[in-house]
C-alpha atoms as a PDB file:
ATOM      1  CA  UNK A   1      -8.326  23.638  33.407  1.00  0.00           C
ATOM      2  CA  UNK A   2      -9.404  20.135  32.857  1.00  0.00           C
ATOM      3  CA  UNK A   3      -7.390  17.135  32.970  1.00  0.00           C
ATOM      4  CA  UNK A   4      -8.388  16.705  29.807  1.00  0.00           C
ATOM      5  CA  UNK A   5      -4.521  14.587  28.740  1.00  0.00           C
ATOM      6  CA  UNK A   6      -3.075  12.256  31.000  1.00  0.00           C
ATOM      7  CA  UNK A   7      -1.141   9.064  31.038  1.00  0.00           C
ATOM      8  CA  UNK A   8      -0.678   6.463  33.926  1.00  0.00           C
ATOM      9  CA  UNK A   9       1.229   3.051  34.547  1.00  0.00           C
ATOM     10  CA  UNK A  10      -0.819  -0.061  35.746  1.00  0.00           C
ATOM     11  CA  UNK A  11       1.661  -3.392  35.340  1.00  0.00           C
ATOM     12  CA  UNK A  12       3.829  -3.305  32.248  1.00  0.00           C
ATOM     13  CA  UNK A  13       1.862  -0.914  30.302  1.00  0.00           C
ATOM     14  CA  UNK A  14       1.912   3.028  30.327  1.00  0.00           C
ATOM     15  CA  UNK A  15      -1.588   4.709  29.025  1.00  0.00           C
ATOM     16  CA  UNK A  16      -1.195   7.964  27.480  1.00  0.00           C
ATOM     17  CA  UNK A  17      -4.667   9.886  26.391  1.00  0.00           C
ATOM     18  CA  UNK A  18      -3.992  12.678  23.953  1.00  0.00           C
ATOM     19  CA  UNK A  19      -6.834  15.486  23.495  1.00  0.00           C
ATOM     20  CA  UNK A  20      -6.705  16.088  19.739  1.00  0.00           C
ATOM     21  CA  UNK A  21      -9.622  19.380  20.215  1.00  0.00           C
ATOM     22  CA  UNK A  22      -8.664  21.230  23.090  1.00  0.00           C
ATOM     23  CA  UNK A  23      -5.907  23.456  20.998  1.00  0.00           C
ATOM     24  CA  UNK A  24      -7.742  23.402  17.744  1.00  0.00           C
ATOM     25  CA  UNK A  25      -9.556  26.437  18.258  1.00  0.00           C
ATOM     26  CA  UNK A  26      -8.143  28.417  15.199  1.00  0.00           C
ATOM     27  CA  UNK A  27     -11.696  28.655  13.455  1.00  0.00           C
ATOM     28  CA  UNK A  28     -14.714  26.400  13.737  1.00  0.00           C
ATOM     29  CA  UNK A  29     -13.462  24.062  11.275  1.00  0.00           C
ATOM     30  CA  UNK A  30      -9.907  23.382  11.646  1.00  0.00           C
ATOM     31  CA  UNK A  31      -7.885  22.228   8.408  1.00  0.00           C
ATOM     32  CA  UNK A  32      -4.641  20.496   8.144  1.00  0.00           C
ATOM     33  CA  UNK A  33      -2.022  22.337  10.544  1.00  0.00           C
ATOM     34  CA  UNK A  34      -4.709  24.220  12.241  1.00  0.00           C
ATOM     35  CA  UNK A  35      -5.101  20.579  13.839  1.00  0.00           C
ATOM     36  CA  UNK A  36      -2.991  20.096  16.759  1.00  0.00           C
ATOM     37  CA  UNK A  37      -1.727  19.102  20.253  1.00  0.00           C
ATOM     38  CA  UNK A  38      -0.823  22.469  21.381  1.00  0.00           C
ATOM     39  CA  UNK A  39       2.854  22.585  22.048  1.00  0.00           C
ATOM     40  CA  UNK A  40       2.472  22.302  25.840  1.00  0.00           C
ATOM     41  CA  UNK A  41       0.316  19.321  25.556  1.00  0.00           C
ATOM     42  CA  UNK A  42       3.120  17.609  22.924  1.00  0.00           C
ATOM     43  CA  UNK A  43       6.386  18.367  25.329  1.00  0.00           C
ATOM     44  CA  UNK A  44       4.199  16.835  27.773  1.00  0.00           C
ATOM     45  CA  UNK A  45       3.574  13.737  25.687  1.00  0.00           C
ATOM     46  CA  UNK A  46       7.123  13.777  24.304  1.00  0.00           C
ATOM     47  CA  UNK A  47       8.427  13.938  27.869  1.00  0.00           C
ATOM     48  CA  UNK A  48       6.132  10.859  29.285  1.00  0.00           C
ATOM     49  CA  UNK A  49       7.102   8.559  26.445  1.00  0.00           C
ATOM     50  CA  UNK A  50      10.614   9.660  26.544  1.00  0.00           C
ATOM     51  CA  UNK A  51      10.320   8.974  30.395  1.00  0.00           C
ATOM     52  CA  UNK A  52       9.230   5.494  30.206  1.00  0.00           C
ATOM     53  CA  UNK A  53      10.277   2.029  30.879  1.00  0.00           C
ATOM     54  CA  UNK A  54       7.758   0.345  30.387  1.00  0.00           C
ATOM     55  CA  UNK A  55       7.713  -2.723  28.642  1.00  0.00           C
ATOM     56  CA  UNK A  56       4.228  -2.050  26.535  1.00  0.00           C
ATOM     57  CA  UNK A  57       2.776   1.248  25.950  1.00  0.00           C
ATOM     58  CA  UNK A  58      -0.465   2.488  24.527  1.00  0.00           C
ATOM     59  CA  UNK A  59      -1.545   5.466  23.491  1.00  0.00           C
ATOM     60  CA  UNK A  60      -5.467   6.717  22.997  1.00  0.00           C
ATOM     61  CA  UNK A  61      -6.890   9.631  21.155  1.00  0.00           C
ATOM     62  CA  UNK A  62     -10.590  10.380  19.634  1.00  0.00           C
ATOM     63  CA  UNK A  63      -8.928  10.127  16.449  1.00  0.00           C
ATOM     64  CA  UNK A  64      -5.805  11.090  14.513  1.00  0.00           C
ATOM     65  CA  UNK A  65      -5.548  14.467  14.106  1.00  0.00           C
ATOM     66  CA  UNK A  66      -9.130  14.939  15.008  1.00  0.00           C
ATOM     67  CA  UNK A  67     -11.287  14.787  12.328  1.00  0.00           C
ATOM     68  CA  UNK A  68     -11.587  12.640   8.594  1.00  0.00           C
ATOM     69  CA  UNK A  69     -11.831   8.510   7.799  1.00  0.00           C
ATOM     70  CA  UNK A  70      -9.168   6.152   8.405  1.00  0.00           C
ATOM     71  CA  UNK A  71      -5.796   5.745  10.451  1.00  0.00           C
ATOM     72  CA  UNK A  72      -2.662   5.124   8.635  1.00  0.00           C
ATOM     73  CA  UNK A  73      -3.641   7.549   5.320  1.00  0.00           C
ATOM     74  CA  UNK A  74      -4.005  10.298   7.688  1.00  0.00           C
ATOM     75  CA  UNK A  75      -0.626   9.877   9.636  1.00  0.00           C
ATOM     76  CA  UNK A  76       1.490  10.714   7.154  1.00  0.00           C
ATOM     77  CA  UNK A  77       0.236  14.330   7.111  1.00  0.00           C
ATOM     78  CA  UNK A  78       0.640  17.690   8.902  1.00  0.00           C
ATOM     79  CA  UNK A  79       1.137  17.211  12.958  1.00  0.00           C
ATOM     80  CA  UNK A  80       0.890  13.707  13.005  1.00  0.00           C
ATOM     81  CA  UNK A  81       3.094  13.154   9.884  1.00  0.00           C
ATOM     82  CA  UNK A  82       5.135  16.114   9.180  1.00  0.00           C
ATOM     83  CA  UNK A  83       4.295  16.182   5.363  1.00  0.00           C
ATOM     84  CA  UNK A  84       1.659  18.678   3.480  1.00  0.00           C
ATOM     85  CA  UNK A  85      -2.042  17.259   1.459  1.00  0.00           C
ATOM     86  CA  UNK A  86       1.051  17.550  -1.440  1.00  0.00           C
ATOM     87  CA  UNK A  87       3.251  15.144  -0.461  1.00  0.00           C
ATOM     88  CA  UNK A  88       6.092  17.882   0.693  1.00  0.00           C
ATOM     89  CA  UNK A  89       7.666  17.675   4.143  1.00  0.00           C
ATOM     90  CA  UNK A  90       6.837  20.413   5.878  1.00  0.00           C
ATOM     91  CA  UNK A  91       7.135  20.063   9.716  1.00  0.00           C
ATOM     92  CA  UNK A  92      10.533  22.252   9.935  1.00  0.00           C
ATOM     93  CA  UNK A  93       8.450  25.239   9.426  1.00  0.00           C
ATOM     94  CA  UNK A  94       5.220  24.501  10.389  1.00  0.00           C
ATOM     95  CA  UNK A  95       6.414  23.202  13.771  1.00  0.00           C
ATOM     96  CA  UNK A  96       9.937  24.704  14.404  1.00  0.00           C
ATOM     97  CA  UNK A  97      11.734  23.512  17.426  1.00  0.00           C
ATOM     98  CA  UNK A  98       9.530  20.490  17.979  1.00  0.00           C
ATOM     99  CA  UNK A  99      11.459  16.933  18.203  1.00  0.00           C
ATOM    100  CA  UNK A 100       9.044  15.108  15.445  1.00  0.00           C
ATOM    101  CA  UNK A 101       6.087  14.399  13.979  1.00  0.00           C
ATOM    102  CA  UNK A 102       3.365  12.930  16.620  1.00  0.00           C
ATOM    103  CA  UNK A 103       3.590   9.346  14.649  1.00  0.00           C
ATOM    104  CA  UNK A 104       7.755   9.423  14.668  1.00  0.00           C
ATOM    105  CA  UNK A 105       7.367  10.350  17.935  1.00  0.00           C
ATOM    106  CA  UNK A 106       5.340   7.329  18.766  1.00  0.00           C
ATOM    107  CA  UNK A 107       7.219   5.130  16.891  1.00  0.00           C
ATOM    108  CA  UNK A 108      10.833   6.525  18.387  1.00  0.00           C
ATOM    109  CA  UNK A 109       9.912   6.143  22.086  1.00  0.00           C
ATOM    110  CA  UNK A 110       8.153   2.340  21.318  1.00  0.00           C
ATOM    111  CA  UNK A 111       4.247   3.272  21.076  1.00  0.00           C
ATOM    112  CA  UNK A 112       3.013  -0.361  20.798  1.00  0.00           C
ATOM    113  CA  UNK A 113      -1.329   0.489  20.027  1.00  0.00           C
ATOM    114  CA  UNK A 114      -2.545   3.385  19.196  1.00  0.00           C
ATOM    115  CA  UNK A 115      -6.298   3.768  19.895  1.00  0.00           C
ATOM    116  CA  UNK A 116      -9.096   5.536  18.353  1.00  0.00           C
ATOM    117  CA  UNK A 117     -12.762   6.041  17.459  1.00  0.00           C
ATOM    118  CA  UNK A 118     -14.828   8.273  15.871  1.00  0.00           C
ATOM    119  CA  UNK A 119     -15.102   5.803  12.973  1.00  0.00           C
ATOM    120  CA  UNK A 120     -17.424   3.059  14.254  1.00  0.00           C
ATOM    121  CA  UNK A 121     -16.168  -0.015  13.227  1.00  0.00           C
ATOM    122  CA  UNK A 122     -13.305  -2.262  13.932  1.00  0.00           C
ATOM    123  CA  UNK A 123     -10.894  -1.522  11.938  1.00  0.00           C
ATOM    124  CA  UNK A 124      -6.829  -2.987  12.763  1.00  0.00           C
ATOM    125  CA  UNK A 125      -3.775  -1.466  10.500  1.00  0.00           C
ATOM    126  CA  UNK A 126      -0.045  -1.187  11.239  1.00  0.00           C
ATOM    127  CA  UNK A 127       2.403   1.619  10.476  1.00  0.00           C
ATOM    128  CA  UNK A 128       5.998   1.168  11.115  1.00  0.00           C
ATOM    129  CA  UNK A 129       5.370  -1.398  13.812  1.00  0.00           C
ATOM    130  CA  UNK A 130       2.477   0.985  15.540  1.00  0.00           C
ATOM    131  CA  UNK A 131      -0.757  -1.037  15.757  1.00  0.00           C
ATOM    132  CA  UNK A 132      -3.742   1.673  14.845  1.00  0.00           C
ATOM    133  CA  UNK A 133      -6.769   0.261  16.841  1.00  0.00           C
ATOM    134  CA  UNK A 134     -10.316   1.191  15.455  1.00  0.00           C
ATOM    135  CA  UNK A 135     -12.364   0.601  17.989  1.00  0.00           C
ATOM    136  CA  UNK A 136     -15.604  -0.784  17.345  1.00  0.00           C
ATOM    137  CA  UNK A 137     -18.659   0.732  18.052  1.00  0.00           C
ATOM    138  CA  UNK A 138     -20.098  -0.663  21.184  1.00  0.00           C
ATOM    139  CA  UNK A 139     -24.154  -0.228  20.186  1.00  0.00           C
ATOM    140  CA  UNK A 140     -25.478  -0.556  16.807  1.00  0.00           C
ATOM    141  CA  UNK A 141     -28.709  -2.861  16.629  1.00  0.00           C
ATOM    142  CA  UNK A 142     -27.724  -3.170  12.770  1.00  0.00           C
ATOM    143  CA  UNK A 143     -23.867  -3.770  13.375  1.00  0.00           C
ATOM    144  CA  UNK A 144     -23.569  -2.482  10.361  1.00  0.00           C
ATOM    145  CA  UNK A 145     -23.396   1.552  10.386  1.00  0.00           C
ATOM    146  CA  UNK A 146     -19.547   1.978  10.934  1.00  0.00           C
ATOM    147  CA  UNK A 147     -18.179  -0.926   8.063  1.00  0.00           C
ATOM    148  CA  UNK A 148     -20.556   0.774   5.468  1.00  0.00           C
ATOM    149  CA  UNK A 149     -19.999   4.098   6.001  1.00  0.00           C
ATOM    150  CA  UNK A 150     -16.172   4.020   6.600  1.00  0.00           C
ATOM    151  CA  UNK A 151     -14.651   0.709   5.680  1.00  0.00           C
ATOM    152  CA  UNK A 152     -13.167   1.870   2.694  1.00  0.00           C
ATOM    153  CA  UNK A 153     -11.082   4.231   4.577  1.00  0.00           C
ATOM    154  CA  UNK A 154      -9.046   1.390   6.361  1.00  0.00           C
ATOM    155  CA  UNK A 155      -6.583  -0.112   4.284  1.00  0.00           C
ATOM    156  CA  UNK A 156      -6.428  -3.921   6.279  1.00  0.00           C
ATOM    157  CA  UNK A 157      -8.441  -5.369   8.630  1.00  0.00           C
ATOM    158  CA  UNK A 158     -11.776  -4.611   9.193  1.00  0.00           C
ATOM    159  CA  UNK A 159     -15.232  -6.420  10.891  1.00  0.00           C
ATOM    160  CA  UNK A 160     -18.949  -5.203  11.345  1.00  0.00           C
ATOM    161  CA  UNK A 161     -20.698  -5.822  14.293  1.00  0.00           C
ATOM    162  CA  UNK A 162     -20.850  -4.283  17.884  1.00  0.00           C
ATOM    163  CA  UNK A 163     -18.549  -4.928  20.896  1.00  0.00           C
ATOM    164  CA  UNK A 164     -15.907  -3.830  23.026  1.00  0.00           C
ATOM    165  CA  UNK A 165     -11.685  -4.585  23.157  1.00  0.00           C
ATOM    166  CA  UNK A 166     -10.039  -6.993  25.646  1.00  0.00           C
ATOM    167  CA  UNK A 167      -6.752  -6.431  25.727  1.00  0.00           C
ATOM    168  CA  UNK A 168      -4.535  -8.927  28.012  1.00  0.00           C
ATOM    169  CA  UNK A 169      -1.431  -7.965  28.974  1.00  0.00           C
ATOM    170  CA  UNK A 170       0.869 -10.258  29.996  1.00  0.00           C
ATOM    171  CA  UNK A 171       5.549 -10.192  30.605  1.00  0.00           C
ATOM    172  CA  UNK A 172       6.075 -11.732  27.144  1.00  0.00           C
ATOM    173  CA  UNK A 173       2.576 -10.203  25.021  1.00  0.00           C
ATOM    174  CA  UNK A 174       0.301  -8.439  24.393  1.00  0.00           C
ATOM    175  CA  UNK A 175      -2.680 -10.218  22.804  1.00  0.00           C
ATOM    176  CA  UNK A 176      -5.863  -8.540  21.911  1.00  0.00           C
ATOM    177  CA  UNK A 177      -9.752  -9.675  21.349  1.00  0.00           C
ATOM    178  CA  UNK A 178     -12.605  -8.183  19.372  1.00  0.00           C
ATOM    179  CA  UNK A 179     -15.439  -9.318  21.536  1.00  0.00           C
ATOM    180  CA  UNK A 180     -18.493  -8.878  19.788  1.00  0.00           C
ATOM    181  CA  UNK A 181     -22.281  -8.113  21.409  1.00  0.00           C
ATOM    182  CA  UNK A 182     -25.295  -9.227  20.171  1.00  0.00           C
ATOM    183  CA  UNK A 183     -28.729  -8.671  21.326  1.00  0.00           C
ATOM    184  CA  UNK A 184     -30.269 -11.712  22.596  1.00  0.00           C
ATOM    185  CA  UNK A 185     -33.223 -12.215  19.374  1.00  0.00           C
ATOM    186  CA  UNK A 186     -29.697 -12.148  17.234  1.00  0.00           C
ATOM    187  CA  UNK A 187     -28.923 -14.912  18.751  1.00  0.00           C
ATOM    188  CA  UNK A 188     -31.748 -17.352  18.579  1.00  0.00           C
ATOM    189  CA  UNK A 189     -30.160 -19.396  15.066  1.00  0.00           C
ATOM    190  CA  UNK A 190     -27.235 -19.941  16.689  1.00  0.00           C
ATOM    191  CA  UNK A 191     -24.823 -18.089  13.580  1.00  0.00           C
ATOM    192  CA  UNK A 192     -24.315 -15.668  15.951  1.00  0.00           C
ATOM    193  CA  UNK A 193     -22.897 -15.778  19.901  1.00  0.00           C
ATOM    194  CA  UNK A 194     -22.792 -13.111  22.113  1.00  0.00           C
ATOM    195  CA  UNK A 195     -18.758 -12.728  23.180  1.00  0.00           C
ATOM    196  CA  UNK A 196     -17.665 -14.388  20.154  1.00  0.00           C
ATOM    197  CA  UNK A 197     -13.851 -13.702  19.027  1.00  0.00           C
ATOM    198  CA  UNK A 198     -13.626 -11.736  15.583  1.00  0.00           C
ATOM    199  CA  UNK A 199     -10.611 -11.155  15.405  1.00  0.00           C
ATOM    200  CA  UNK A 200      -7.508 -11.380  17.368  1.00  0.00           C
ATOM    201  CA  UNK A 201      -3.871 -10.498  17.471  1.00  0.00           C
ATOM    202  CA  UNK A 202      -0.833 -10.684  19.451  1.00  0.00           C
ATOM    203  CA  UNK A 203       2.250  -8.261  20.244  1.00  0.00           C
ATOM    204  CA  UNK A 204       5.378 -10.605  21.364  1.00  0.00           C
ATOM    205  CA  UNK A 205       7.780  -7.989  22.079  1.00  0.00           C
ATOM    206  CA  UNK A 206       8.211  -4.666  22.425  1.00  0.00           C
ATOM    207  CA  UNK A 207      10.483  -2.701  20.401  1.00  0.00           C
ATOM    208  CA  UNK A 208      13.919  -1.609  21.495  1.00  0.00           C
ATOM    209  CA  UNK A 209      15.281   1.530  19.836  1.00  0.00           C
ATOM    210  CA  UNK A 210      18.147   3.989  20.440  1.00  0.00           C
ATOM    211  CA  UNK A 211      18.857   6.870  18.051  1.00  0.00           C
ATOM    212  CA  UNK A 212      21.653   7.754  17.110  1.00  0.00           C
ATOM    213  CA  UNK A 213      23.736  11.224  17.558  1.00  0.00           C
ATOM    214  CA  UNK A 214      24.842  12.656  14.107  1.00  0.00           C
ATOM    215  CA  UNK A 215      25.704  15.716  12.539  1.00  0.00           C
ATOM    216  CA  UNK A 216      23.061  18.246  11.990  1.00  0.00           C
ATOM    217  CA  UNK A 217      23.289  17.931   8.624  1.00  0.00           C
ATOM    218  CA  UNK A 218      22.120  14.931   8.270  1.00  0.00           C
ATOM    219  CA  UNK A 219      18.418  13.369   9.342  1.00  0.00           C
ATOM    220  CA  UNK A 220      18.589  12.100  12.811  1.00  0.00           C
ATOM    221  CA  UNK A 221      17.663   8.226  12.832  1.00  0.00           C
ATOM    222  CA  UNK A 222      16.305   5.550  14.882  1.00  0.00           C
ATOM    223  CA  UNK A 223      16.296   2.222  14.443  1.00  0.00           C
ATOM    224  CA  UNK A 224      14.335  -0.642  16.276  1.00  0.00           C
ATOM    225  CA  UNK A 225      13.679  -4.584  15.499  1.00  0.00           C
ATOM    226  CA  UNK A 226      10.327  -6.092  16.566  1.00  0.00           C
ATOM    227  CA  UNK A 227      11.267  -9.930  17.760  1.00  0.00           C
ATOM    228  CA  UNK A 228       7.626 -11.437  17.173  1.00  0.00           C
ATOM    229  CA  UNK A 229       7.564 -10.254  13.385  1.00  0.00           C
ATOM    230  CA  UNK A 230      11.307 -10.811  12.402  1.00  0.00           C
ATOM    231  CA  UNK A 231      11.004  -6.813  11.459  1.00  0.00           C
ATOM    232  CA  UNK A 232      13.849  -3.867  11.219  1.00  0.00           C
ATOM    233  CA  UNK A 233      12.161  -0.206  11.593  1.00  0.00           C
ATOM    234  CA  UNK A 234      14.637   2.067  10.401  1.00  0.00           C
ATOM    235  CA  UNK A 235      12.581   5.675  10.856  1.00  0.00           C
ATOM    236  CA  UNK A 236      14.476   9.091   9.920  1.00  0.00           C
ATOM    237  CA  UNK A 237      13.296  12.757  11.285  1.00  0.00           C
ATOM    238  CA  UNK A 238      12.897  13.797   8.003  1.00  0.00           C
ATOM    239  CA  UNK A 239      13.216  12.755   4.422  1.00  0.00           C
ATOM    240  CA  UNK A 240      16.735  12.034   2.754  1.00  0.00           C
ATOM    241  CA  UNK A 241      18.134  14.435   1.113  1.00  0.00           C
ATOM    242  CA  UNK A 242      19.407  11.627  -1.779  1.00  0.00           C
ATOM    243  CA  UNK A 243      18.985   7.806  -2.125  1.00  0.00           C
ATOM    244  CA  UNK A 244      20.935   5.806   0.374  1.00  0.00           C
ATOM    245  CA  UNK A 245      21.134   1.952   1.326  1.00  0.00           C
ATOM    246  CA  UNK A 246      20.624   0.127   5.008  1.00  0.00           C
ATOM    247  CA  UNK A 247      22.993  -2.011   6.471  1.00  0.00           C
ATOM    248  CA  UNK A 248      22.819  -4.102   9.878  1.00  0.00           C
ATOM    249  CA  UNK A 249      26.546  -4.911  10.975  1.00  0.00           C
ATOM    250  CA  UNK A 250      27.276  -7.017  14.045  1.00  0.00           C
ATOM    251  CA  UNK A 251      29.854  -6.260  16.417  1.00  0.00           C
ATOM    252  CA  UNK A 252      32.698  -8.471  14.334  1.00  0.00           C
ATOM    253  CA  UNK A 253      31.932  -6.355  11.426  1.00  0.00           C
ATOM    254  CA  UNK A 254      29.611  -9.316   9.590  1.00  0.00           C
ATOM    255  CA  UNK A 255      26.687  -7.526   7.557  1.00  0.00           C
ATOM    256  CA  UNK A 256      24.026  -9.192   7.952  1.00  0.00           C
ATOM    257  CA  UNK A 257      21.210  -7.093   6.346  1.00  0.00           C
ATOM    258  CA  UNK A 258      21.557  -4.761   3.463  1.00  0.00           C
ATOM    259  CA  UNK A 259      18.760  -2.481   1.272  1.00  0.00           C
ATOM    260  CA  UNK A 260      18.150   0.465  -0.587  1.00  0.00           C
ATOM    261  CA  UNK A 261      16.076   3.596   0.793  1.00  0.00           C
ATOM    262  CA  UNK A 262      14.715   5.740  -1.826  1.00  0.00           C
ATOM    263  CA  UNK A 263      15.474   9.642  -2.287  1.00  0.00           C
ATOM    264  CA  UNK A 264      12.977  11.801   0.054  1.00  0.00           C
ATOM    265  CA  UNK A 265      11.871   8.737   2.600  1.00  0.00           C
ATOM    266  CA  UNK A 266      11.138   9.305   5.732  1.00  0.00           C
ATOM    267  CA  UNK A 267      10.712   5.629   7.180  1.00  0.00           C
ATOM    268  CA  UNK A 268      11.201   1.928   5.905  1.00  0.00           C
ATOM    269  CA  UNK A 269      10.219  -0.960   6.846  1.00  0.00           C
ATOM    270  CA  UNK A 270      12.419  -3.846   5.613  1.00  0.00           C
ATOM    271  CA  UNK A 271      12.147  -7.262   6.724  1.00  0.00           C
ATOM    272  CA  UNK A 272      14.756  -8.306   8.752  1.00  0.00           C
ATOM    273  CA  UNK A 273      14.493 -12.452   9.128  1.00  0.00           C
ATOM    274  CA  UNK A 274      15.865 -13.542  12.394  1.00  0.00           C
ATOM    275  CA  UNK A 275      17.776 -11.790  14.510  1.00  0.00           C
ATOM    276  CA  UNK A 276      19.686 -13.269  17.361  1.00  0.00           C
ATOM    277  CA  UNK A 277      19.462 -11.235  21.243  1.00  0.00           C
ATOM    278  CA  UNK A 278      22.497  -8.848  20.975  1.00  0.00           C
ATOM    279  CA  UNK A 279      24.139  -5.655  20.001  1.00  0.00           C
ATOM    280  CA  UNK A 280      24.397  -4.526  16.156  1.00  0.00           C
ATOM    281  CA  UNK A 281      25.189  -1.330  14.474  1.00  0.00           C
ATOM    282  CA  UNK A 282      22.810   0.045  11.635  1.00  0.00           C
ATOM    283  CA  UNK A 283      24.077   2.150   9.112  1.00  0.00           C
ATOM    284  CA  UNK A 284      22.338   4.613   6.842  1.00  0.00           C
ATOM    285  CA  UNK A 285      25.189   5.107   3.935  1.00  0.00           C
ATOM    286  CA  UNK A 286      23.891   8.018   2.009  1.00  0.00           C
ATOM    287  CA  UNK A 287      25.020   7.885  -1.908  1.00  0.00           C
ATOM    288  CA  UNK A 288      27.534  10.902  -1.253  1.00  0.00           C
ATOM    289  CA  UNK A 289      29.824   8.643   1.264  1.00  0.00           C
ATOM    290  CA  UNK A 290      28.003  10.413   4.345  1.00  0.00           C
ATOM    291  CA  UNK A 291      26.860   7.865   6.969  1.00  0.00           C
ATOM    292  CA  UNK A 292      24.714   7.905   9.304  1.00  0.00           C
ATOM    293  CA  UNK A 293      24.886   5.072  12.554  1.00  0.00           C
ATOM    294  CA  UNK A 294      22.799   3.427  14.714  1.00  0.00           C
ATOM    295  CA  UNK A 295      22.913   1.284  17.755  1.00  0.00           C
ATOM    296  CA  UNK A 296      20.637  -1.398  17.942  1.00  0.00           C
ATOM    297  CA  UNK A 297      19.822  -3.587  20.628  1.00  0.00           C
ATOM    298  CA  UNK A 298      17.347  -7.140  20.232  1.00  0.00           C
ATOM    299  CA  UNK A 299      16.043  -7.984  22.510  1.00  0.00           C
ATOM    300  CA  UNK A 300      14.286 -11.786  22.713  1.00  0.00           C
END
């Protein structure tokens, strides 16, 4: 068989390559659920995540789930998500015994970038402090083919043009470059310069996250806090059962954080302000009295 997944560690960074195709071989045009990893291929990736310490990691993949336009609309659903095209959670029984949606998964174990194609454009979004990557096309004499035809799909940042990524990797960040190409007539008025910046962005830290050990009842939760963006990720396995409220408690008992989580959500992202290097304990306290903690862990 082909070593068609893999994943290796070069410096502080682990690179994990997902094949989205290889297991989606249900008809000739696979729909919703029919699109997956294959459950050996997702142990696999749920192992080498689980199994790493290092301090960035990035994940690459044709696209998500295969097939359609656009990044974070499609994680929410099926594989990647866990819920139906209706809004329903449905991973339990569509994927029983697996640990969590691809995207929870990712977002559990510290996933920093996620890249992809297919779409032809650069296109830069973030969902629950995952980076989705776009990557641009790397030859279109019109640099325009990708941004028409699939802009619209991307919900923040997106350029035309042609070009390739530079990502620089360094102890403390992570910054990356959208270095565009032009052929050399496009260049003769001087608007436009070959290995020009158009856009750039920087990961500070990686996220810390430990999840916590509850009853079975209850959703199992993680919770991390992303130093360069001031940002609590509070992320549950699946939706709550009834409305609940957040609140981040340091060791002397101070609460320093506090806000509401809506019936049926399966992640928030709640801005956190600073937070000094340390231990804290997050708490998920459902509206029945049930609770649900956390152990956090910043660091700067």
């Amino acid at each position: 068989m082909p070593e068609n997944y893999y994943a290796f560690t070069w410096g502080d960074a682990l690179f994990v390559v997902l094949d989205v195709y290889r297991h989606c071989d249900v008809n000739e045009k696979p729909q919703t659920w029919d699109w997956t990893l294959g459950e050996e291929q997702y142990q696999w990736f749920r192992r080498t995540l689980a199994g790493s310490d290092a301090r960035y990691k990035f994940v690459f993949a044709h696209h998500v789930r295969g097939q359609g336009r656009g990044a974070v609309t499609m994680a929410k659903f099926n594989e990647w998500g866990g819920y139906n095209n209706k809004n329903v959670w449905q991973f339990n029984t569509e994927r029983p015994g697996w640990e969590a949606p691809i995207h929870q998964l990712m977002v559990k174990y510290g996933v920093n970038i996620f890249f992809q194609g297919h779409d032809h454009l650069y296109a830069w979004e973030q969902l629950d402090g995952i980076v989705y990557q776009e990557t641009p096309m790397a030859a279109d004499s019109t640099y325009q083919i990708g941004v028409l035809a699939n802009a619209d799909a991307y919900t923040d940042v997106t350029r035309d043009g042609t070009g390739h990524l530079r990502v620089q990797v360094n102890t403390d960040s992570v910054t990356v470059d959208f270095v565009r190409a032009y052929l050399p007539a496009d260049t003769q008025s001087g608007t436009r310069k070959n290995g020009e910046i158009a856009h750039r962005y920087t990961i500070r830290q990686r996220l810390s996250s430990v999840e916590n050990s509850t009853d079975n009842a209850l959703p199992r939760c993680h919770a991390m806090y992303q130093a360069g963006m001031n940002t609590l990720y509070v992320t549950l396995s699946r939706p709550l059962p009834v409305s609940a409220h957040v609140e981040v408690v340091t060791l002397q008992g101070k609460i320093v954080l506090q806000t509401d989580i809506e019936q049926g959500s399966w992640g928030t992202v709640t801005g956190a302000g600073t937070l000094p290097s340390g231990f804290y304990m997050v708490r998920i306290v459902l509206e029945n009295g049930s609770t649900i903690p956390v152990a956090l862990h910043v660091l700067r």
